[in-house]
N, C-alpha and C. Protein backbone atom coordinates (compact mmCIF):
# COMPACT_ATOMS: atom_id res chain seq x y z
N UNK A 1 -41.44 -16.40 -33.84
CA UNK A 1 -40.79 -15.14 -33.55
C UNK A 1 -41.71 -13.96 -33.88
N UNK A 2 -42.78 -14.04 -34.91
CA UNK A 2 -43.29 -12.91 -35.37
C UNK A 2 -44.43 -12.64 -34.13
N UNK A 3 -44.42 -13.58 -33.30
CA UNK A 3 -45.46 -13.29 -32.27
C UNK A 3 -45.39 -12.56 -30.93
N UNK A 4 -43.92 -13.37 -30.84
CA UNK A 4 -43.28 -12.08 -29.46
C UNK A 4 -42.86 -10.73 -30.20
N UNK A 5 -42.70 -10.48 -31.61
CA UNK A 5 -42.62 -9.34 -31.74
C UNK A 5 -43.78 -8.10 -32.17
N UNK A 6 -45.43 -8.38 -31.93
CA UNK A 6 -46.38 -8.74 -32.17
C UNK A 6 -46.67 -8.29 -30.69
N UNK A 7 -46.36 -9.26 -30.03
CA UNK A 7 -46.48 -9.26 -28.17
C UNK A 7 -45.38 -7.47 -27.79
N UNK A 8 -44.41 -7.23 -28.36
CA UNK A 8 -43.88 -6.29 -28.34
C UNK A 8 -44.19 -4.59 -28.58
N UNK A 9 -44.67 -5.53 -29.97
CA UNK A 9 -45.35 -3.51 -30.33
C UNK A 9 -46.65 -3.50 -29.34
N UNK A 10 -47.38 -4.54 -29.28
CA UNK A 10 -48.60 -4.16 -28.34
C UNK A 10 -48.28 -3.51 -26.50
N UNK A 11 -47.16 -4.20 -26.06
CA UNK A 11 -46.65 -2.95 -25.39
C UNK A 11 -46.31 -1.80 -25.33
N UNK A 12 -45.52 -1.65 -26.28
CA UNK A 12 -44.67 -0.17 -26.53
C UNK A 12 -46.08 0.75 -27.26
N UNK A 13 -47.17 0.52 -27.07
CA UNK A 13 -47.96 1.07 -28.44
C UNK A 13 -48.54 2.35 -27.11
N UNK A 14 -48.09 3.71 -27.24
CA UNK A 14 -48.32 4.42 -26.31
C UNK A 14 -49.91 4.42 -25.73
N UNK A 15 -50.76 4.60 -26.72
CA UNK A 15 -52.66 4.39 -25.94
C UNK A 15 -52.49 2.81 -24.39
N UNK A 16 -51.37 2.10 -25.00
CA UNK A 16 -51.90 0.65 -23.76
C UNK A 16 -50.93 0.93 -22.74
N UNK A 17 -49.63 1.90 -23.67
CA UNK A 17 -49.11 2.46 -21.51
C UNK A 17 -49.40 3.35 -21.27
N UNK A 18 -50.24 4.01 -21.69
CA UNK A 18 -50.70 5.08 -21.07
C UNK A 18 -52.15 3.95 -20.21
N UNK A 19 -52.73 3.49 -21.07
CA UNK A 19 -53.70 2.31 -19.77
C UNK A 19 -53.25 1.77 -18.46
N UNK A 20 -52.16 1.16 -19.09
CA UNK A 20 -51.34 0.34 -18.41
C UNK A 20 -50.72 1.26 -17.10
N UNK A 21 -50.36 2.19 -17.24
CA UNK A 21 -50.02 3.52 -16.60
C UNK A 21 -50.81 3.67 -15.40
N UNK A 22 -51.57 4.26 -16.21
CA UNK A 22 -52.95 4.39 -15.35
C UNK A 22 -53.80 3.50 -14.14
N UNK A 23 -53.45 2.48 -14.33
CA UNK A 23 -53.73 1.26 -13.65
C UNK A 23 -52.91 0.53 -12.65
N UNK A 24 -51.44 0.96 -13.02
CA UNK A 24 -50.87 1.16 -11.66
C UNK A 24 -51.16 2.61 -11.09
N UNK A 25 -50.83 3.08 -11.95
CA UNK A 25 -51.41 4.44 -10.48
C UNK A 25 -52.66 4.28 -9.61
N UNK A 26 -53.79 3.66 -10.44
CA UNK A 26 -54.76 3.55 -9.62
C UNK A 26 -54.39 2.11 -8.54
N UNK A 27 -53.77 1.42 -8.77
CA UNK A 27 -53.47 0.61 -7.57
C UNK A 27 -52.66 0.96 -6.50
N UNK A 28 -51.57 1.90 -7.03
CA UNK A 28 -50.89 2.61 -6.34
C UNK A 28 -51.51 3.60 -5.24
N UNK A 29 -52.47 4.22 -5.78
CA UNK A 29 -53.27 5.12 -4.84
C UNK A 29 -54.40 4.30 -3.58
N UNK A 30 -54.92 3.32 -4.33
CA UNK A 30 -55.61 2.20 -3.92
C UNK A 30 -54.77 1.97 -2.18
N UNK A 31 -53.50 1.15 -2.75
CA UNK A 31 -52.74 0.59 -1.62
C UNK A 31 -52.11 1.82 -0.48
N UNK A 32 -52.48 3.19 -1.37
CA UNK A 32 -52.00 4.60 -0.13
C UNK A 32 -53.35 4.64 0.94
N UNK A 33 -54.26 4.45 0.12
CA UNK A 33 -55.85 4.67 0.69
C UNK A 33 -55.73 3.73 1.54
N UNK A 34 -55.74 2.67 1.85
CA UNK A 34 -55.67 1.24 2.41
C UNK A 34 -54.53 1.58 3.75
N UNK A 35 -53.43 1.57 3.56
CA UNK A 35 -51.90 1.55 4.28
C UNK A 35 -51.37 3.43 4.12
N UNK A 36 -52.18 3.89 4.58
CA UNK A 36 -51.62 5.44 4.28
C UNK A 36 -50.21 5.79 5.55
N UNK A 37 -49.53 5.50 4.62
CA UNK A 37 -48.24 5.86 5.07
C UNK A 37 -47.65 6.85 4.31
N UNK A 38 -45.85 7.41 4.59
CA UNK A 38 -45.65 8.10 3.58
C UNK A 38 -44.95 7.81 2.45
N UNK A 39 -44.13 5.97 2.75
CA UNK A 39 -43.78 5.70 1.54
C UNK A 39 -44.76 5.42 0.31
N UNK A 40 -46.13 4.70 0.93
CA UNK A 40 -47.01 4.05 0.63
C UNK A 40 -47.78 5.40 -0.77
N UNK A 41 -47.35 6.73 0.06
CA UNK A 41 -48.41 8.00 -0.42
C UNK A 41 -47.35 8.60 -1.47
N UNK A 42 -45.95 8.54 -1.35
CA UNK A 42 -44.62 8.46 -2.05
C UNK A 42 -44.55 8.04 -3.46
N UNK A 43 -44.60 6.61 -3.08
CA UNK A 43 -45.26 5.48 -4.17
C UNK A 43 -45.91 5.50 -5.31
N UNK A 44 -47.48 6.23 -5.00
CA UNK A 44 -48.47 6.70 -5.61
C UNK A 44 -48.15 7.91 -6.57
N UNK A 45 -47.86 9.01 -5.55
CA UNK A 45 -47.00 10.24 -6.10
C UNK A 45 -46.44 9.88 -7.75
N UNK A 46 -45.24 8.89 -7.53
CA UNK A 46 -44.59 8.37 -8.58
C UNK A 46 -45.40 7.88 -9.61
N UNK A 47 -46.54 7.02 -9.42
CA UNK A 47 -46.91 6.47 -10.21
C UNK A 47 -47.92 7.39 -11.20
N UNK A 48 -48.31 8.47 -10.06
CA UNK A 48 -48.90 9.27 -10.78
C UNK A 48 -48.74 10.23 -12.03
N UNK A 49 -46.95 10.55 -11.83
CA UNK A 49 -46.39 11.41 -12.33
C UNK A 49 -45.99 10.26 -13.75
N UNK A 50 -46.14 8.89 -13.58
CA UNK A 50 -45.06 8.70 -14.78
C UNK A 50 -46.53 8.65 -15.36
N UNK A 51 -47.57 7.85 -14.86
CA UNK A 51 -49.07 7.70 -15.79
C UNK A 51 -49.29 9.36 -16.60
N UNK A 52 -48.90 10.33 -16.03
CA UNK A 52 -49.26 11.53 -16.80
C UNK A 52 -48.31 12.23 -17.53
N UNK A 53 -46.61 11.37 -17.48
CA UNK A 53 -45.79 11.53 -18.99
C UNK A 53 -46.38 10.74 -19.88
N UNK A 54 -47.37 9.33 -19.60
CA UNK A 54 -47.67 8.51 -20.46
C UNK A 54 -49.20 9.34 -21.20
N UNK A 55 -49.95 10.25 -20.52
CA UNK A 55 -50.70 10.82 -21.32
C UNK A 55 -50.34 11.57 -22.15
N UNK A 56 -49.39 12.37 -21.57
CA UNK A 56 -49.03 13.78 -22.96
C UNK A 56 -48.36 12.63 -23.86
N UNK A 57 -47.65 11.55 -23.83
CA UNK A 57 -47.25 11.19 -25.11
C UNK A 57 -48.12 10.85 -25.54
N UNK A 58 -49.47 9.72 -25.41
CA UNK A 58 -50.64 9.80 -26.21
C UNK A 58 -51.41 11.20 -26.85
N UNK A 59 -51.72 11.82 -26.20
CA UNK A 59 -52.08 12.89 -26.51
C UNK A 59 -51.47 13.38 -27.70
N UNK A 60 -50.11 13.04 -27.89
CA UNK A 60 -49.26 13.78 -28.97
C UNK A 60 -49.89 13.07 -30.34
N UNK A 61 -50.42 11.35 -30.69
CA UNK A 61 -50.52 10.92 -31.56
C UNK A 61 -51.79 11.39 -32.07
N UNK A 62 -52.72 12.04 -31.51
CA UNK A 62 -54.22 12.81 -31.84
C UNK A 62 -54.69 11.28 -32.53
N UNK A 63 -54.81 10.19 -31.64
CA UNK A 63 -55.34 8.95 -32.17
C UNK A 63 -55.99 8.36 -30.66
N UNK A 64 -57.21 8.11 -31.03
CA UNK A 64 -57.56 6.94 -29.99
C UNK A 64 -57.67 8.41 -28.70
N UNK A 65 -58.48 9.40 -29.34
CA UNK A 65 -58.95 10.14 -28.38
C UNK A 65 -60.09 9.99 -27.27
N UNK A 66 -60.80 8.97 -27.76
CA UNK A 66 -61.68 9.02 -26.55
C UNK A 66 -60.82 8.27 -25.36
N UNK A 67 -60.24 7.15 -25.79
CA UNK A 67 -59.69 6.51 -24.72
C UNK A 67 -58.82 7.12 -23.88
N UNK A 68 -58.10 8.21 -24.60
CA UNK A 68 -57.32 9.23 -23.89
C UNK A 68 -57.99 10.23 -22.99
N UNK A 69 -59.16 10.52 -23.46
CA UNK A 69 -59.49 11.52 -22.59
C UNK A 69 -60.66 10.81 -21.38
N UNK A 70 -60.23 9.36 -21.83
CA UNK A 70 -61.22 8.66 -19.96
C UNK A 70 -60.04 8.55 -19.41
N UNK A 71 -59.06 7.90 -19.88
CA UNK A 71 -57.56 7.72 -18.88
C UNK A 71 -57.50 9.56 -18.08
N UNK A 72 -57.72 10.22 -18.71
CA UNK A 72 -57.13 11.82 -18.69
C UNK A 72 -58.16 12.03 -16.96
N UNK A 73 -59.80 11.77 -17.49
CA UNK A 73 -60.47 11.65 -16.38
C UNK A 73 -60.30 10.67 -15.00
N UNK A 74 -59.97 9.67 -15.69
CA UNK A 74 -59.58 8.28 -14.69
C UNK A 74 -58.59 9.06 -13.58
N UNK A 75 -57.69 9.41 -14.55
CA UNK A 75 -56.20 10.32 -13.93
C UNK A 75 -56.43 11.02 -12.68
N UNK A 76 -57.43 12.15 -12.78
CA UNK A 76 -57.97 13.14 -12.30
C UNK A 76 -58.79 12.62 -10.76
N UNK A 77 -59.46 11.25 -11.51
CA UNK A 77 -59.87 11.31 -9.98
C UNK A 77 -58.98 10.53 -9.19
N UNK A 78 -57.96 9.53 -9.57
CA UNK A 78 -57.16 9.06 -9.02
C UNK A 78 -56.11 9.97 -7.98
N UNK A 79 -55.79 11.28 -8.68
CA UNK A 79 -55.09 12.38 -8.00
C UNK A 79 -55.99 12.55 -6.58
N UNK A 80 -57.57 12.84 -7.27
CA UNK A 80 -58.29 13.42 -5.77
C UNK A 80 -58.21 12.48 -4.49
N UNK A 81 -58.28 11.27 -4.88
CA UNK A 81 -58.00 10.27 -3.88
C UNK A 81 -56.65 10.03 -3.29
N UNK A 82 -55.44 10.47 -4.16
CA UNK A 82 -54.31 10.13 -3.56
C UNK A 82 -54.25 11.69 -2.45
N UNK A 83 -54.87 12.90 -2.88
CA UNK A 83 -54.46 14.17 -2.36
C UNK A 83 -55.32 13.87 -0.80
N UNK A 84 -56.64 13.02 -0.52
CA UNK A 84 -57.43 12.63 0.33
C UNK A 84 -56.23 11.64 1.14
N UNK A 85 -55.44 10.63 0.39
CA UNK A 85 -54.48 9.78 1.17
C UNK A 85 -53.75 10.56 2.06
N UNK A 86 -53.07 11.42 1.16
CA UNK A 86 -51.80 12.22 1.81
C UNK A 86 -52.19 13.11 3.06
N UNK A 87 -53.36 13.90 2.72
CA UNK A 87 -53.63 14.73 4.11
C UNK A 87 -54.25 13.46 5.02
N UNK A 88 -54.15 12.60 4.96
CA UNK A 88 -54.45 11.45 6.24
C UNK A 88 -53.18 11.49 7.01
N UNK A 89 -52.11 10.98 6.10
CA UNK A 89 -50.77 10.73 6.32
C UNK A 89 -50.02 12.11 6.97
N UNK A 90 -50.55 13.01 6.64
CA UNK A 90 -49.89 14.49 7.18
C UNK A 90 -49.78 14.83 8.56
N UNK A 91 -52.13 14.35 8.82
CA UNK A 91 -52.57 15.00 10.13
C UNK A 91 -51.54 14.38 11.35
């Protein structure tokens, strides 16, 4: 038992969803780039927005800053690529 709960905090531990976050968004944007549609660009949108409630809550623990501020960059270019999806999907 002490292991799934072990397996537990290492989820909930905000620095790995904010990773974790991040990594669907970047697949999310990935599969808009690929299939640019507008659910597809929709999708992304979402994923983007929850990966960057998952930064400001890292951000809040002032721990494990570098890793926060590559996710923060990661973030950033993931946006430029989804904003490149969407005006595909627009024209």
């Amino acid at each position: 038992m002490g292991k799934d709960s072990n397996t537990s905090w290492k989820k909930d531990n905000p620095i790995n969803f904010l990773s974790s976050s991040v990594q669907k968004a970047e697949r999310s944007v990935k599969q808009a780039m690929s299939h640019p549609e507008e659910i597809a660009v929709e999708h992304a949108f979402n994923s983007i927005s929850h990966a960057e409630g998952a930064l400001l809550n890292a951000e809040q623990l002032h721990e494990h800053m570098d890793t926060v501020e590559q996710s923060k960059e990661q973030l950033e270019m993931i946006k430029q690529q989804l904003h490149e999806a969407d005006a595909i999907v627009k024209e």
